[in-house]
PDB file of N, CA and C in Angstrom:
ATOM      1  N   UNK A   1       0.848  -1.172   0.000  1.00  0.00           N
ATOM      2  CA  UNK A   1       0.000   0.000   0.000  1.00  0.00           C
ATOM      3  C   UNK A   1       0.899   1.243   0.000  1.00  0.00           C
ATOM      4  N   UNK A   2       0.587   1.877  -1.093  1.00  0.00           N
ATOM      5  CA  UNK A   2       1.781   3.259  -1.158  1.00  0.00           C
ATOM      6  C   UNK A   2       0.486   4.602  -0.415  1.00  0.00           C
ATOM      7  N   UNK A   3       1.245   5.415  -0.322  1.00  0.00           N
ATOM      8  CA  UNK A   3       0.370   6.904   0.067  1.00  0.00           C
ATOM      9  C   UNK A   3       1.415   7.963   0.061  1.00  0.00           C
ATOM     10  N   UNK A   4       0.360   8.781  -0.313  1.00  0.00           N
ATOM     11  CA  UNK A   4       1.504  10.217  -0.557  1.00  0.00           C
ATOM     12  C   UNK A   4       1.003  11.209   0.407  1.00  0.00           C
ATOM     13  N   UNK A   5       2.051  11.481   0.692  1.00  0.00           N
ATOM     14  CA  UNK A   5       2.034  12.628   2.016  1.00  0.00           C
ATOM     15  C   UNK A   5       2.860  13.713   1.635  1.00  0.00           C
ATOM     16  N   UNK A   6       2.171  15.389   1.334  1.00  0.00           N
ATOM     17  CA  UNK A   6       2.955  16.225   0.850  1.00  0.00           C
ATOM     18  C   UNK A   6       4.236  16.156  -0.334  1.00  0.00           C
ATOM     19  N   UNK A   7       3.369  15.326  -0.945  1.00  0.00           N
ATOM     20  CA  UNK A   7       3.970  14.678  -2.815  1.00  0.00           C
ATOM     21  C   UNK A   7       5.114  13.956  -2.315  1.00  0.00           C
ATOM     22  N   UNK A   8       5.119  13.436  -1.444  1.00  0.00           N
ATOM     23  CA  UNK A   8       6.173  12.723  -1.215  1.00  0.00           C
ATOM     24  C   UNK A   8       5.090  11.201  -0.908  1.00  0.00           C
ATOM     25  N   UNK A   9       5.958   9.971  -1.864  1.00  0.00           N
ATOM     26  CA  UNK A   9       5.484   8.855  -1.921  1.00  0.00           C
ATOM     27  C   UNK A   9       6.031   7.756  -0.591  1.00  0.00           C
ATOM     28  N   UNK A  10       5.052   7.160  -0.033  1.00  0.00           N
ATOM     29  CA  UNK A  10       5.414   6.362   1.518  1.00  0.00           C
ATOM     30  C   UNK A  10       4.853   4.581   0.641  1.00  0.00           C
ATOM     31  N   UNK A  11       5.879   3.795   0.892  1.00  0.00           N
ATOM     32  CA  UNK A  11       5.413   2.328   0.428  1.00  0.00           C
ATOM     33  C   UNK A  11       5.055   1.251   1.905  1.00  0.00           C
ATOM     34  N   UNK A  12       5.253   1.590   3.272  1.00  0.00           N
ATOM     35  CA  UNK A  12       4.600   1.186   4.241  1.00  0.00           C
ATOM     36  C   UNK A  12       4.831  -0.597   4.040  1.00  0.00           C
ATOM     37  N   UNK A  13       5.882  -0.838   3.419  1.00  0.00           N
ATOM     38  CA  UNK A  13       6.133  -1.787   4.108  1.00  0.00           C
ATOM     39  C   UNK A  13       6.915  -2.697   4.108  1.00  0.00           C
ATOM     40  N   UNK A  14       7.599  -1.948   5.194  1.00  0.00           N
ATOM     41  CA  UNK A  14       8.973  -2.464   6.195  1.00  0.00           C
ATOM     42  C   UNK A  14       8.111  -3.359   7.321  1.00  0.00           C
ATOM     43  N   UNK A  15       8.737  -4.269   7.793  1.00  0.00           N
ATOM     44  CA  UNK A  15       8.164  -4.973   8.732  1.00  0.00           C
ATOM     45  C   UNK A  15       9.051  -5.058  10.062  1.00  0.00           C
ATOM     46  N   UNK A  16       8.065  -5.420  11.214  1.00  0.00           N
ATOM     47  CA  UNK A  16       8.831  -4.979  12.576  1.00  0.00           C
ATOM     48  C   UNK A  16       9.988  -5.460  12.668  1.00  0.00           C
ATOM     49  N   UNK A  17      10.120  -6.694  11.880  1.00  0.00           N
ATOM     50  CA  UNK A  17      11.802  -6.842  12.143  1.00  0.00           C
ATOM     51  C   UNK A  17      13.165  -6.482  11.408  1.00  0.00           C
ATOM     52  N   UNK A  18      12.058  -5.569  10.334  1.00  0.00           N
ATOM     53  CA  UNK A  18      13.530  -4.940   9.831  1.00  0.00           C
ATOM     54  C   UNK A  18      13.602  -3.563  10.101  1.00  0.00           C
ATOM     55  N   UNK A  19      12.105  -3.330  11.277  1.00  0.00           N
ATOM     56  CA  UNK A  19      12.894  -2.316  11.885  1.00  0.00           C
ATOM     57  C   UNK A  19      13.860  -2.162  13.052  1.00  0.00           C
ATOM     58  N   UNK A  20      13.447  -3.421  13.408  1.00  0.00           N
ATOM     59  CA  UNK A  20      14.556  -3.637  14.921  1.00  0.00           C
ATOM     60  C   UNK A  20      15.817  -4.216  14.668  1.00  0.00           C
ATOM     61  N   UNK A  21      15.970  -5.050  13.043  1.00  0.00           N
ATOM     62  CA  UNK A  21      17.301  -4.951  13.184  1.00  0.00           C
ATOM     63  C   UNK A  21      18.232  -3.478  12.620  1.00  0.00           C
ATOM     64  N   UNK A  22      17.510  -2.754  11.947  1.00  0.00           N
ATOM     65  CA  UNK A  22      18.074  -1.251  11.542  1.00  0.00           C
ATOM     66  C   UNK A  22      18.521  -0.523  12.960  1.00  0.00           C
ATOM     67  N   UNK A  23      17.528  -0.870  13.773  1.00  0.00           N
ATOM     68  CA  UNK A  23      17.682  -0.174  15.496  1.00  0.00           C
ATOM     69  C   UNK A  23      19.314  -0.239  15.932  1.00  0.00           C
ATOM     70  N   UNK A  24      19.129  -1.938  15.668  1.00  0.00           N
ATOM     71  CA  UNK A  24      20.320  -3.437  16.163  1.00  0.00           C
ATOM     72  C   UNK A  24      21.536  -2.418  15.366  1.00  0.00           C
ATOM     73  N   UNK A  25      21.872  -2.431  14.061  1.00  0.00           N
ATOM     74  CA  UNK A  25      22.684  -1.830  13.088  1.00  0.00           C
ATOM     75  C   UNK A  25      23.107  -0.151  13.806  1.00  0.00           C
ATOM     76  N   UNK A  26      22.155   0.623  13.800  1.00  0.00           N
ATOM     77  CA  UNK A  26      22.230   1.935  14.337  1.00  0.00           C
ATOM     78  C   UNK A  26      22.932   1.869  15.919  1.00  0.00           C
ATOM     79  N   UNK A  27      22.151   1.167  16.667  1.00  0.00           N
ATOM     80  CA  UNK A  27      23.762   1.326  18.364  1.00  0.00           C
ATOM     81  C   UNK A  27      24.669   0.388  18.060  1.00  0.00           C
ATOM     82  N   UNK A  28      25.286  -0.184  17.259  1.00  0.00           N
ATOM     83  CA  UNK A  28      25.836  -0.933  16.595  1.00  0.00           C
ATOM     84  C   UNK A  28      26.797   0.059  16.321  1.00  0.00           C
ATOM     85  N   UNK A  29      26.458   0.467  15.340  1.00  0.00           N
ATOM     86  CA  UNK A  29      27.529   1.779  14.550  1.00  0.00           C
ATOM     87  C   UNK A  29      27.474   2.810  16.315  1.00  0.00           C
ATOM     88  N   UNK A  30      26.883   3.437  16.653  1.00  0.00           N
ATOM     89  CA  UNK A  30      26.970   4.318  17.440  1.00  0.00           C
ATOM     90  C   UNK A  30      27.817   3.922  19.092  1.00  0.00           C
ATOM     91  N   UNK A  31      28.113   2.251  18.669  1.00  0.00           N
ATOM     92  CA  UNK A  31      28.905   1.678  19.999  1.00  0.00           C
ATOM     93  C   UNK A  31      30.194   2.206  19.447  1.00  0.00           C
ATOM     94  N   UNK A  32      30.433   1.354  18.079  1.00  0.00           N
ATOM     95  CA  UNK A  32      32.186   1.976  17.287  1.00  0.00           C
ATOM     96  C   UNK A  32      32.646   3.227  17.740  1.00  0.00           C
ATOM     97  N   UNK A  33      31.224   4.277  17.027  1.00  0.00           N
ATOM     98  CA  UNK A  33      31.722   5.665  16.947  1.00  0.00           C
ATOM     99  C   UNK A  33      32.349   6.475  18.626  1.00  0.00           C
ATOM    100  N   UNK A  34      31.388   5.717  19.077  1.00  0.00           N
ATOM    101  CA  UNK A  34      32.078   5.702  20.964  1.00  0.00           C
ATOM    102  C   UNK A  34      33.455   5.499  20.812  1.00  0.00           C
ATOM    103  N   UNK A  35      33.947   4.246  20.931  1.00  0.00           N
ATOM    104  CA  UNK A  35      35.198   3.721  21.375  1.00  0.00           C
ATOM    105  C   UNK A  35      36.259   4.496  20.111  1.00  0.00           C
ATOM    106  N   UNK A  36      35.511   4.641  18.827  1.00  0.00           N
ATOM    107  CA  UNK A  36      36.981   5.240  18.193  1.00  0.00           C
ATOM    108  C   UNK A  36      36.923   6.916  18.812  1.00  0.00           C
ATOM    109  N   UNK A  37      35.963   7.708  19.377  1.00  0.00           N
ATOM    110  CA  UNK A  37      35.964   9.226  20.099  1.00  0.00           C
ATOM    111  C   UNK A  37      36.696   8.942  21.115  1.00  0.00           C
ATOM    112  N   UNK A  38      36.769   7.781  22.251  1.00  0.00           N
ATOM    113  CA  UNK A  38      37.490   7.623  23.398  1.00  0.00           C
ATOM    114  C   UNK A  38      38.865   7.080  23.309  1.00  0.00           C
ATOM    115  N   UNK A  39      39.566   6.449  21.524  1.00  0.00           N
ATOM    116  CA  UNK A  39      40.922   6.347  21.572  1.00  0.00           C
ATOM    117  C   UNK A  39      41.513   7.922  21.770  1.00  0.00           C
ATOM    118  N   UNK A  40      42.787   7.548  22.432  1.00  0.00           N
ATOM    119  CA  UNK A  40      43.403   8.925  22.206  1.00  0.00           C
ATOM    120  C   UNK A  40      44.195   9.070  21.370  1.00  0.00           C
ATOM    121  N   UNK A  41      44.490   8.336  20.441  1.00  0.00           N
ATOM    122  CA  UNK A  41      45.473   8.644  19.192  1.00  0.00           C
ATOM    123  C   UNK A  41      44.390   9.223  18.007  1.00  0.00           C
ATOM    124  N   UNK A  42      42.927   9.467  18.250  1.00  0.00           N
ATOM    125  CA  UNK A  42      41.688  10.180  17.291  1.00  0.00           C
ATOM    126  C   UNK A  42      41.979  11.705  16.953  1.00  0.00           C
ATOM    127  N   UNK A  43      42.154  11.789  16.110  1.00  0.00           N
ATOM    128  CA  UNK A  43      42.464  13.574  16.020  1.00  0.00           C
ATOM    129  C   UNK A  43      41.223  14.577  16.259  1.00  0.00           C
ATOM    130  N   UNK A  44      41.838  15.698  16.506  1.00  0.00           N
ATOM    131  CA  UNK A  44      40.613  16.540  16.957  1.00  0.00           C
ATOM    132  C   UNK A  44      39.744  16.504  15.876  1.00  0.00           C
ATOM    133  N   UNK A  45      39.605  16.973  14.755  1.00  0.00           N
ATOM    134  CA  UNK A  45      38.961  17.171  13.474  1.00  0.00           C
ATOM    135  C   UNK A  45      38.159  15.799  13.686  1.00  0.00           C
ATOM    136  N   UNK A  46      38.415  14.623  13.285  1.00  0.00           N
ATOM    137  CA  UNK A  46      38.222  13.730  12.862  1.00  0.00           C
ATOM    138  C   UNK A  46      36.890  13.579  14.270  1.00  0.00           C
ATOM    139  N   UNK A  47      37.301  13.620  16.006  1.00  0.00           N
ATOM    140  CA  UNK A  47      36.814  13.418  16.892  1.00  0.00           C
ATOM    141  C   UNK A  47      35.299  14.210  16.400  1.00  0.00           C
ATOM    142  N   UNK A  48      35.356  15.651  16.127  1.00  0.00           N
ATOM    143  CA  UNK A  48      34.178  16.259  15.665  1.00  0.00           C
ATOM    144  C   UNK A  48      33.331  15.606  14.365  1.00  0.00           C
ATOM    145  N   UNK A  49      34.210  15.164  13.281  1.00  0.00           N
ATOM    146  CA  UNK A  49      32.623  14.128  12.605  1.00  0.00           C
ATOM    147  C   UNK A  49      32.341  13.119  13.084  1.00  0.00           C
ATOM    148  N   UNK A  50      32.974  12.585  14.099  1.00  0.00           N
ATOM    149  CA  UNK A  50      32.299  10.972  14.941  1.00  0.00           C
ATOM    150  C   UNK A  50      31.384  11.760  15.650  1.00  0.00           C
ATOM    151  N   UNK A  51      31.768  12.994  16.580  1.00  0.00           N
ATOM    152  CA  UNK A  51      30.372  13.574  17.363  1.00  0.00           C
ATOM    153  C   UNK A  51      29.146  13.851  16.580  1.00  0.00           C
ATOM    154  N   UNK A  52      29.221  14.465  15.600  1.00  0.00           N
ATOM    155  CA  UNK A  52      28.608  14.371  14.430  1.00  0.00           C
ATOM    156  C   UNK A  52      27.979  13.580  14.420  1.00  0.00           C
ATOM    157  N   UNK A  53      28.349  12.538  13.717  1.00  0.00           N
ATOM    158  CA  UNK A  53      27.723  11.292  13.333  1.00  0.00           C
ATOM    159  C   UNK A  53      26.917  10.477  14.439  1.00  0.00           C
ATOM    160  N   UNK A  54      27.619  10.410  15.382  1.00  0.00           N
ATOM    161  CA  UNK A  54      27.027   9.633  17.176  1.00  0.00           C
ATOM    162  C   UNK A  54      25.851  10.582  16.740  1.00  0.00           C
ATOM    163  N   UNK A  55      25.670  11.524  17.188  1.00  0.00           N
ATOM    164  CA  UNK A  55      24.489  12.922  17.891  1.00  0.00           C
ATOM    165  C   UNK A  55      23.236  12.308  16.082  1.00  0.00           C
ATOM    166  N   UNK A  56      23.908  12.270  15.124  1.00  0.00           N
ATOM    167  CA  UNK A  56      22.741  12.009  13.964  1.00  0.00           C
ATOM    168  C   UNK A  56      22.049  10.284  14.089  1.00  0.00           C
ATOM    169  N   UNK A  57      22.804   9.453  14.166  1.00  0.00           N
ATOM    170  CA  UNK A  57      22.302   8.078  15.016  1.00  0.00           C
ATOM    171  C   UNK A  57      21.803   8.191  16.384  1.00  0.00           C
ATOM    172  N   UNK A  58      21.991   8.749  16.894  1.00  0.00           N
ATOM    173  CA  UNK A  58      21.085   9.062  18.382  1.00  0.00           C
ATOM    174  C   UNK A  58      19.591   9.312  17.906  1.00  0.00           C
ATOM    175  N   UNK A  59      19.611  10.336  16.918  1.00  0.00           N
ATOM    176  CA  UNK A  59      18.192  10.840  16.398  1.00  0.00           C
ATOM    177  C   UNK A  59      17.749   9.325  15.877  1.00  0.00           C
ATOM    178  N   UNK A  60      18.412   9.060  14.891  1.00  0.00           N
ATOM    179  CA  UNK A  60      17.694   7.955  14.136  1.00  0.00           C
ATOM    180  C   UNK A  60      17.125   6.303  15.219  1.00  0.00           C
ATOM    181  N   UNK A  61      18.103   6.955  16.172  1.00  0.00           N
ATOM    182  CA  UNK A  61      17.922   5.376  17.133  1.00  0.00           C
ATOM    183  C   UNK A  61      16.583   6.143  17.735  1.00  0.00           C
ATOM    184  N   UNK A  62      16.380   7.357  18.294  1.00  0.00           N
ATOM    185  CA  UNK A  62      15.283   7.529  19.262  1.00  0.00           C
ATOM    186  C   UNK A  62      14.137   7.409  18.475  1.00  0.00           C
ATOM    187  N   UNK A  63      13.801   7.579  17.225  1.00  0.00           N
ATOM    188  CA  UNK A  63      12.968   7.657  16.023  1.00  0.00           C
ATOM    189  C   UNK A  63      12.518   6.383  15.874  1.00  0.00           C
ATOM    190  N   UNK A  64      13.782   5.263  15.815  1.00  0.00           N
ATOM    191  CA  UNK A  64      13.442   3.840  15.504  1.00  0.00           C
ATOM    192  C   UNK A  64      12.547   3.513  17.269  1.00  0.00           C
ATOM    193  N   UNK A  65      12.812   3.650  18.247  1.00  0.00           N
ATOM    194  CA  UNK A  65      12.307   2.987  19.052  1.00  0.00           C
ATOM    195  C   UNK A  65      11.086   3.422  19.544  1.00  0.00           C
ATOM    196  N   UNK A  66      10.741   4.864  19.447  1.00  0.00           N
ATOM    197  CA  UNK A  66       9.412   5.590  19.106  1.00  0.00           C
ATOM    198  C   UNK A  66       8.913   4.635  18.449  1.00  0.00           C
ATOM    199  N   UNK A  67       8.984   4.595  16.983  1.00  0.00           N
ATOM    200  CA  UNK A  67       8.245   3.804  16.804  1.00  0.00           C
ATOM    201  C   UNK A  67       7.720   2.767  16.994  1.00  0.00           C
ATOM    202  N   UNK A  68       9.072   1.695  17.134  1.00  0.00           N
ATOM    203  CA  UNK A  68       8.413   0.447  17.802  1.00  0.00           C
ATOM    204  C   UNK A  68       7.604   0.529  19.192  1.00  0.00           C
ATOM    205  N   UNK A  69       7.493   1.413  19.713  1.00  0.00           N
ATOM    206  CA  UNK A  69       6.253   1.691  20.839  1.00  0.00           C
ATOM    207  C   UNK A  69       7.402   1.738  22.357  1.00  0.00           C
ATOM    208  N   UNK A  70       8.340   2.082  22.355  1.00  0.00           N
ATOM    209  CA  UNK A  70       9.025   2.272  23.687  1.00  0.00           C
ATOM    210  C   UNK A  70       8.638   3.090  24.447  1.00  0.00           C
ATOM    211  N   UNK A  71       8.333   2.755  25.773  1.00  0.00           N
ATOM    212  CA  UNK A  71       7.509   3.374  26.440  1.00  0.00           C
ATOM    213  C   UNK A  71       8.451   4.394  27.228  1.00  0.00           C
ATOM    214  N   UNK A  72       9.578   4.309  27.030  1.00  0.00           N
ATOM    215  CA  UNK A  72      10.389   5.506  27.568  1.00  0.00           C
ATOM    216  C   UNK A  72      11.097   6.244  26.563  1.00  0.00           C
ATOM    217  N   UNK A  73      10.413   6.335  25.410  1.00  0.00           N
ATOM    218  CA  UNK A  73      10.977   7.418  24.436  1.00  0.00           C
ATOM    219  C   UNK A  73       9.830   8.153  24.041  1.00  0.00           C
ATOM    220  N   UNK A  74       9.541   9.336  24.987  1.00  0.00           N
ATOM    221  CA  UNK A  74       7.735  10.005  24.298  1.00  0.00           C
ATOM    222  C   UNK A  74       8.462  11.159  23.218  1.00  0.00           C
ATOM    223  N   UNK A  75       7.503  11.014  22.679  1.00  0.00           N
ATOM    224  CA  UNK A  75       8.029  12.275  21.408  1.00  0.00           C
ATOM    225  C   UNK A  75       8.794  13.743  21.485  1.00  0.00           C
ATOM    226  N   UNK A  76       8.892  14.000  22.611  1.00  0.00           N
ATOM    227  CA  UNK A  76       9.231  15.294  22.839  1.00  0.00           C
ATOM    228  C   UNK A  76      11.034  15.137  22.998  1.00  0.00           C
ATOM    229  N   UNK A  77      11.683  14.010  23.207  1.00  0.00           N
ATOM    230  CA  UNK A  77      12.929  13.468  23.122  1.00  0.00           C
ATOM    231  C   UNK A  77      13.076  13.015  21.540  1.00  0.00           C
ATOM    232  N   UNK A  78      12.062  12.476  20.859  1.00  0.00           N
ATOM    233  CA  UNK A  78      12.351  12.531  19.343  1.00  0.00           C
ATOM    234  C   UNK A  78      12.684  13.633  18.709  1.00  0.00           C
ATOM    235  N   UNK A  79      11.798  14.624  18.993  1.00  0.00           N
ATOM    236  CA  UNK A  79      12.085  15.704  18.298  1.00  0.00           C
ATOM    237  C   UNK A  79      13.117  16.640  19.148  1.00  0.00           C
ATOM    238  N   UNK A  80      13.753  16.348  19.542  1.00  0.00           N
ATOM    239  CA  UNK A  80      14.432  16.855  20.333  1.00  0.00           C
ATOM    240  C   UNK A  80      14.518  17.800  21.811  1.00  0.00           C
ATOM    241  N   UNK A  81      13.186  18.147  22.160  1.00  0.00           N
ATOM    242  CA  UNK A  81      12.407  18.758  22.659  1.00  0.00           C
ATOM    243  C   UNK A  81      12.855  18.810  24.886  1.00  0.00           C
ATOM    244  N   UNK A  82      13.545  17.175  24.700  1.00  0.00           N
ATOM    245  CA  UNK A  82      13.895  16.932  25.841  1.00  0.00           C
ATOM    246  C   UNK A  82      15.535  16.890  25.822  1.00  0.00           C
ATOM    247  N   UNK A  83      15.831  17.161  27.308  1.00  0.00           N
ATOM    248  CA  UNK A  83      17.657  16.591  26.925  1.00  0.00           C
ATOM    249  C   UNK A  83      17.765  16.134  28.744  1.00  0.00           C
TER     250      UNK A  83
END
């Protein structure tokens, strides 16, 4: 079933387990991006696109588990709203 939302086309269907392993994949990558920010041979530059990157998988992880219905992620931490 497709639907368009503000001309933008949605195909609806991903299924719950390929959203939880995308979740699985996302702190996955965001465990790495940890441990290579906490070597100390990481250069400064380089340390700032892993923060980068961590802080943009944070979004995408709180997004993924919103959805799957986590009862300790209410929307106002999705959208950034909480810290």
């Amino acid at each position: 079933m497709n639907r368009k939302i503000n001309g933008e086309e949605f195909a609806y269907d991903k299924t719950w387990s390929q959203i939880e392993t995308l979740l699985k994949k996302v702190e996955t990558r965001m465990n790495d991006i940890k441990i290579e920010i906490l070597k100390k041979n990481t250069r400064m530059s380089m340390r700032d696109q892993l923060l980068r990157d961590y802080k943009g998988l944070e979004g995408v992880s709180n997004a993924l588990r919103w959805t799957l219905g986590d009862v300790s992620m209410p929307v106002e931490e999705v959208l950034g709203l909480r810290r």
